[in-house]
C-alpha atoms as a PDB file:
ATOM      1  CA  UNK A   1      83.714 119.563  67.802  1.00  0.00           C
ATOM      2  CA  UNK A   2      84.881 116.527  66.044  1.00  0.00           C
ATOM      3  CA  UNK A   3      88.263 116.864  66.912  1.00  0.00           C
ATOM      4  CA  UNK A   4      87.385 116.796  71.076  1.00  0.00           C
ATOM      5  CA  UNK A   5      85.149 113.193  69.708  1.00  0.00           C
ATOM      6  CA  UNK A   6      88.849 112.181  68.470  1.00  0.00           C
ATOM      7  CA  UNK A   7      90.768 112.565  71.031  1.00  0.00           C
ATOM      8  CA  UNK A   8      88.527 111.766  73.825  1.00  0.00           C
ATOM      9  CA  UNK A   9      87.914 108.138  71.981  1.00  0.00           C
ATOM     10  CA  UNK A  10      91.245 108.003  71.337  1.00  0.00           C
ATOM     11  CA  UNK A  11      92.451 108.698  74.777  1.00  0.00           C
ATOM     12  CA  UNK A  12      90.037 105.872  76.200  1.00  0.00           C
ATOM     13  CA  UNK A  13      91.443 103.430  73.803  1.00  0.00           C
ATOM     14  CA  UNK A  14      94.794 104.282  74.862  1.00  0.00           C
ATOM     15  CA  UNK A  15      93.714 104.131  78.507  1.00  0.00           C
ATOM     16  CA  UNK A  16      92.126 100.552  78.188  1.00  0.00           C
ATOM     17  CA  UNK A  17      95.141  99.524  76.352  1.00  0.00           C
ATOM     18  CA  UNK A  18      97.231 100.512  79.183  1.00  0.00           C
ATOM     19  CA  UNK A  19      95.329  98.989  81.651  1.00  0.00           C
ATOM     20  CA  UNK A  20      95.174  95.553  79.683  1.00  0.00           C
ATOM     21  CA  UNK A  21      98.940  95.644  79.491  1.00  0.00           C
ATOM     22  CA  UNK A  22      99.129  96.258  83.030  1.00  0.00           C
ATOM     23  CA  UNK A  23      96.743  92.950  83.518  1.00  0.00           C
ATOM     24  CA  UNK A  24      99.105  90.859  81.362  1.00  0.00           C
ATOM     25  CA  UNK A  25     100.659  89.717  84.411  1.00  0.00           C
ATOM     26  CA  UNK A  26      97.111  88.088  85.835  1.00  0.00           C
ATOM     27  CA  UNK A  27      97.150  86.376  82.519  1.00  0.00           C
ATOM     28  CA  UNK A  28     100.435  85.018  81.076  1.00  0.00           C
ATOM     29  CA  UNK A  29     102.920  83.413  83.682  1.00  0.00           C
ATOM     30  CA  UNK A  30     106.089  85.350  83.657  1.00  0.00           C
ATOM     31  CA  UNK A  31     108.184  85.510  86.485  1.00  0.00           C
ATOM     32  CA  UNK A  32     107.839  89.295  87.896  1.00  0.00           C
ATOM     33  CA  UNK A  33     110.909  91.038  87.206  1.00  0.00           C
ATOM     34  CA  UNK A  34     110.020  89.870  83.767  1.00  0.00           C
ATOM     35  CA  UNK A  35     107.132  91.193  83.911  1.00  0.00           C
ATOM     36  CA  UNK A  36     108.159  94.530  85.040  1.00  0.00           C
ATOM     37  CA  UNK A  37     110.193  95.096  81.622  1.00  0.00           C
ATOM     38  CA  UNK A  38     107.932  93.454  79.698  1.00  0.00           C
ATOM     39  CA  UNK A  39     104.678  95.365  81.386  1.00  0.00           C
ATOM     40  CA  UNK A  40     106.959  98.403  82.307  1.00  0.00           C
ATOM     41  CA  UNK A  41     107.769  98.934  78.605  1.00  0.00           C
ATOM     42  CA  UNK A  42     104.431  98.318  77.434  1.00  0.00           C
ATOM     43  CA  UNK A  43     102.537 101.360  79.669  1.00  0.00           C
ATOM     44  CA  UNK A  44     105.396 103.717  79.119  1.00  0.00           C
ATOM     45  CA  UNK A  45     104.788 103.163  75.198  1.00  0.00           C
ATOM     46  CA  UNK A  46     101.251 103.970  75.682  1.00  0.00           C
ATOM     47  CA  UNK A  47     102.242 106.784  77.531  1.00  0.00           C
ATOM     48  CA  UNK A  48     104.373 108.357  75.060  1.00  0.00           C
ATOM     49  CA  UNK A  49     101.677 107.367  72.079  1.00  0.00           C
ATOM     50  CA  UNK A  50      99.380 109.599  73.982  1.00  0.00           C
ATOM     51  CA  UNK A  51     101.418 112.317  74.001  1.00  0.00           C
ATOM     52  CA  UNK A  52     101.967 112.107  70.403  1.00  0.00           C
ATOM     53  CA  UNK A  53      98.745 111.531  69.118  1.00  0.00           C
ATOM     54  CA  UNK A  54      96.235 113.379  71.813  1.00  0.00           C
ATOM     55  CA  UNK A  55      98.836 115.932  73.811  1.00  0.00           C
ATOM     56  CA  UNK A  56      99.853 116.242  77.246  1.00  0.00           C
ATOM     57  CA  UNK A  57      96.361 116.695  79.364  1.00  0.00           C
ATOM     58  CA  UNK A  58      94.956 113.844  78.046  1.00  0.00           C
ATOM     59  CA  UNK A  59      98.079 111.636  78.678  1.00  0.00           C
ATOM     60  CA  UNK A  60      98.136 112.647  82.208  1.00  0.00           C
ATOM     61  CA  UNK A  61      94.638 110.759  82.755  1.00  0.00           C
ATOM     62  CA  UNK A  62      96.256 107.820  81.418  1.00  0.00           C
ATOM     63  CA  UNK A  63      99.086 108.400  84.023  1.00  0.00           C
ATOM     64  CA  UNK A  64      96.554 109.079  86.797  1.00  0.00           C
ATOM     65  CA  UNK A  65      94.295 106.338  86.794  1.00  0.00           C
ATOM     66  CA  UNK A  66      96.829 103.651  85.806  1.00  0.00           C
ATOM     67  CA  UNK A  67      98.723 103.366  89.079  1.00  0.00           C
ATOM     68  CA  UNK A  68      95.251 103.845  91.165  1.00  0.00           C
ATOM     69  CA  UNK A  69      93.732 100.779  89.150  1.00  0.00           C
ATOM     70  CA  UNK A  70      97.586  99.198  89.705  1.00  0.00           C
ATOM     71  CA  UNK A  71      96.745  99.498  93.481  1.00  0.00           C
ATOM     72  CA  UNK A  72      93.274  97.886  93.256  1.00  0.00           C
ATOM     73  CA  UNK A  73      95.279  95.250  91.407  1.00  0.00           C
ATOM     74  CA  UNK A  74      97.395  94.982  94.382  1.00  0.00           C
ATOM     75  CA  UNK A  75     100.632  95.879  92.324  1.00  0.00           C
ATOM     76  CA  UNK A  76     101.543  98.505  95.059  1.00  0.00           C
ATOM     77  CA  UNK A  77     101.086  97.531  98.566  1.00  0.00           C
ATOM     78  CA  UNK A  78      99.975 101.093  99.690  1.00  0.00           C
ATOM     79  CA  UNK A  79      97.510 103.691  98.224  1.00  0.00           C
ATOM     80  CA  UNK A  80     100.634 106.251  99.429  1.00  0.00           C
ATOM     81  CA  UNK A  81     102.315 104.594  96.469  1.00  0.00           C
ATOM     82  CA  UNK A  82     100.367 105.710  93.690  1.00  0.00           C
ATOM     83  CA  UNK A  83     101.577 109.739  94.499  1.00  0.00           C
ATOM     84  CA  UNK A  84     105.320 108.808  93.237  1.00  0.00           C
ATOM     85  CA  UNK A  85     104.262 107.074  90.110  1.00  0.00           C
ATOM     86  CA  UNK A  86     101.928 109.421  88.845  1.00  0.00           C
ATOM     87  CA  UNK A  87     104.661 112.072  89.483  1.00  0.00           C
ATOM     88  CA  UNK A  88     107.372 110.104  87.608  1.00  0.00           C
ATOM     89  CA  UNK A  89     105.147 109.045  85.095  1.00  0.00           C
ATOM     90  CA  UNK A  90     103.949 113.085  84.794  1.00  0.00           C
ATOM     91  CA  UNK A  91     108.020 114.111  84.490  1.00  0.00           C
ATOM     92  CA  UNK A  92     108.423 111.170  81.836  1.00  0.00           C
ATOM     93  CA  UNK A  93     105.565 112.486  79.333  1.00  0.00           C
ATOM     94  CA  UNK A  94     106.439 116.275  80.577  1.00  0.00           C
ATOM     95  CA  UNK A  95     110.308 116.066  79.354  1.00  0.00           C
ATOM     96  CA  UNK A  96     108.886 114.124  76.576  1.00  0.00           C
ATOM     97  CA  UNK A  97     106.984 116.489  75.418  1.00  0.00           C
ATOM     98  CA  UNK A  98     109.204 119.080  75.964  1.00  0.00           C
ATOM     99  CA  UNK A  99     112.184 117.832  73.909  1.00  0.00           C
ATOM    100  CA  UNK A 100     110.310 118.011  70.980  1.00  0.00           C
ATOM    101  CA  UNK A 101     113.123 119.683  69.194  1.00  0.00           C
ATOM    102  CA  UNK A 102     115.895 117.128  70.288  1.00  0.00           C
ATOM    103  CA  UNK A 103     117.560 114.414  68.868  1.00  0.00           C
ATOM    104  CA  UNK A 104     115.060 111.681  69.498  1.00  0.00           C
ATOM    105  CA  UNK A 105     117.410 109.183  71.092  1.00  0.00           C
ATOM    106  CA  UNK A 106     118.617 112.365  74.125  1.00  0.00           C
ATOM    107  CA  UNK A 107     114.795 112.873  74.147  1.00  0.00           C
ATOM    108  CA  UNK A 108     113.678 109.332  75.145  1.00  0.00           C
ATOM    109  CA  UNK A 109     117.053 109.181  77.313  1.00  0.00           C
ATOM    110  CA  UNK A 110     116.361 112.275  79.540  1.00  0.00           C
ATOM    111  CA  UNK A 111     112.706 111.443  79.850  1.00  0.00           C
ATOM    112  CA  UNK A 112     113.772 107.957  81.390  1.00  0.00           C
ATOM    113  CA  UNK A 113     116.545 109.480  83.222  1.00  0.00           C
ATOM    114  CA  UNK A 114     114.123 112.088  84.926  1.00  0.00           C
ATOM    115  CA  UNK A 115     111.309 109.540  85.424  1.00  0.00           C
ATOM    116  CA  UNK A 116     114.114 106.872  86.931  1.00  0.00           C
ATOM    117  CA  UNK A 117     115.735 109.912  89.022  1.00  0.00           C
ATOM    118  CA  UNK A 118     112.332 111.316  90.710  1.00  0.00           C
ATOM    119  CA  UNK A 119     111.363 107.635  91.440  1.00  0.00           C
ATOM    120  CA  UNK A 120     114.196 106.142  92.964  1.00  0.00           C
ATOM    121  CA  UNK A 121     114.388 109.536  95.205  1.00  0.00           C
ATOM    122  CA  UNK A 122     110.648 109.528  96.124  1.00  0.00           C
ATOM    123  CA  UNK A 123     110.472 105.767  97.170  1.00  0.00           C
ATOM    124  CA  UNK A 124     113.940 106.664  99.047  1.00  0.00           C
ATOM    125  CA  UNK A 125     112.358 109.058 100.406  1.00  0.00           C
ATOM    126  CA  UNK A 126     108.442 107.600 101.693  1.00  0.00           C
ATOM    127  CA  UNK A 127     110.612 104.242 102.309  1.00  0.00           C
ATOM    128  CA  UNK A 128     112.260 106.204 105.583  1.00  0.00           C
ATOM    129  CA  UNK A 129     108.501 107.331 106.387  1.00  0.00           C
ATOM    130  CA  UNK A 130     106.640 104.105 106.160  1.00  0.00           C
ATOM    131  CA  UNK A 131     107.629 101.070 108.000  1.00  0.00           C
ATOM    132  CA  UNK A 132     107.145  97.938 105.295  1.00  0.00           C
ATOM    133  CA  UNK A 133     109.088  94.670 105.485  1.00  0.00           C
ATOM    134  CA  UNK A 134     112.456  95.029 104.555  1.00  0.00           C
ATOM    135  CA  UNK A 135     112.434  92.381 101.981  1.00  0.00           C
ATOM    136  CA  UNK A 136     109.073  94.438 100.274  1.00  0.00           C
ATOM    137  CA  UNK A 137     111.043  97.608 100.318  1.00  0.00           C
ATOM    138  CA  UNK A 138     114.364  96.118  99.303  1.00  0.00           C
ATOM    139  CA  UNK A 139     111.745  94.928  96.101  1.00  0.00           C
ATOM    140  CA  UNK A 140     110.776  98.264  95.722  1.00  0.00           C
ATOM    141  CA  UNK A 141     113.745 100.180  95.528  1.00  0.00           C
ATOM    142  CA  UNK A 142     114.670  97.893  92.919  1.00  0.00           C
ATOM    143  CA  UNK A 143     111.925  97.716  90.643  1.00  0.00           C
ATOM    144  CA  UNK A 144     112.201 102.168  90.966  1.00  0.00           C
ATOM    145  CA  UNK A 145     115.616 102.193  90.173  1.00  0.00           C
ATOM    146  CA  UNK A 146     116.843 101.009  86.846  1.00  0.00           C
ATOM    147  CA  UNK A 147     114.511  99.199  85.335  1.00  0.00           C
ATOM    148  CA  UNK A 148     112.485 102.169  85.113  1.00  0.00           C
ATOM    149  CA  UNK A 149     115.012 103.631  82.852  1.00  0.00           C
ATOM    150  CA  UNK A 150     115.151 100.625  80.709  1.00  0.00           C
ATOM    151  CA  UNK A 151     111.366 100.334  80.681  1.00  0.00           C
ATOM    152  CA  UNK A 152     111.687 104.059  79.448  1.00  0.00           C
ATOM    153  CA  UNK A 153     114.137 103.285  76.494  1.00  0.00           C
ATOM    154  CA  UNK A 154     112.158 100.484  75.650  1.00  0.00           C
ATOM    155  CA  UNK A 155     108.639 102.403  75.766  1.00  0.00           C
ATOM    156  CA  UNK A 156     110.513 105.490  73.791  1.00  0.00           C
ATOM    157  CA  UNK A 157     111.653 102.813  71.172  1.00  0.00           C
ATOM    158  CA  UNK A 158     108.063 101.290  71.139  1.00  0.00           C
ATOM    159  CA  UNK A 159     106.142 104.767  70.924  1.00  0.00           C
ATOM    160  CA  UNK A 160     108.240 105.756  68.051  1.00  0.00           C
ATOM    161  CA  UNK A 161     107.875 102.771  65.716  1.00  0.00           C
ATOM    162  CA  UNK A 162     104.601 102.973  66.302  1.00  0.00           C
ATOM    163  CA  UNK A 163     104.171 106.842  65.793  1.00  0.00           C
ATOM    164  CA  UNK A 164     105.947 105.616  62.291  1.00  0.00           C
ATOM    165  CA  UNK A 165     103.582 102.918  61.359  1.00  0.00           C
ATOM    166  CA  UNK A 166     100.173 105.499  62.502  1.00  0.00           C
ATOM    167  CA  UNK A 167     101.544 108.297  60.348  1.00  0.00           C
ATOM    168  CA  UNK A 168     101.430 105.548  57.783  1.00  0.00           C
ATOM    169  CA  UNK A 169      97.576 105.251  57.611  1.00  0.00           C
ATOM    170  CA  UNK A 170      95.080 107.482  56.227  1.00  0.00           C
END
């Protein structure tokens, strides 16, 4: 019974940490494609910390409600948006997980890779659908190509000095 206390505070801590690196950009000035590897990295960190520490369901709250709070934040123009970036946040902790027994460096790399691949072809994909400025979609498709990979490396390199430093505690 304790152990469902545990992870259920822990996931909510990891949750509001997400969504306060998410609101980083409402509070420090940085120019946004800045922001999106600084923020980027940040949330896919917490993402992979989640997975670590509380396992797969619980991380896949985190990846639910953080792009539906990102729309109410008016980070993506359209609630149609949010579909594509749970999904690509979902593959990112899914191959994650899965690669448990790989090097870590191919494990981080595919997870990116996959989470990069799916959302590049999904906003591809709802951008010949939906008809958005040109300039906003020409944003898009950038920002869901590969920075998301980068952000990925970075968050993988992120989660795992910090896995270090938590197995360090009592």
């Amino acid at each position: 019974m304790i152990k469902k206390y545990i992870i259920l505070t822990r996931t909510a801590l990891l949750l509001a940490l997400t969504l306060v690196f998410q609101s980083l950009r409402f509070i420090i000035p940085i120019p946004v494609f800045a922001s999106t590897f600084l923020i980027g990295s940040l949330v896919n960190a917490c993402l992979l910390v989640a997975v670590e520490t509380v396992g797969v369901k619980p991380a896949l709250l985190i990846v639910l409600v953080a792009p539906i709070v990102a729309y109410f934040q008016q980070l993506l123009p359209l609630p149609i948006f949010i579909i594509p970036v749970v999904l690509g946040n979902a593959i990112y902790i899914g191959v994650f997980s899965i690669g448990k027994r790989w090097n870590p460096w191919l494990r981080i790399g595919v997870a990116a890779s996959s989470k990069m691949a799916f959302m590049y072809a999904a906003f591809s994909w709802l951008l010949t659908l939906i008809d958005i400025p040109s300039k906003l979609a020409a944003g898009l498709m950038l920002v869901m190509s590969w920075p998301q990979f980068v952000t990925g490396v970075v968050g993988g390199i992120l989660a795992s000095i910090i896995k270090k430093r938590l197995q360090l505690l009592p």
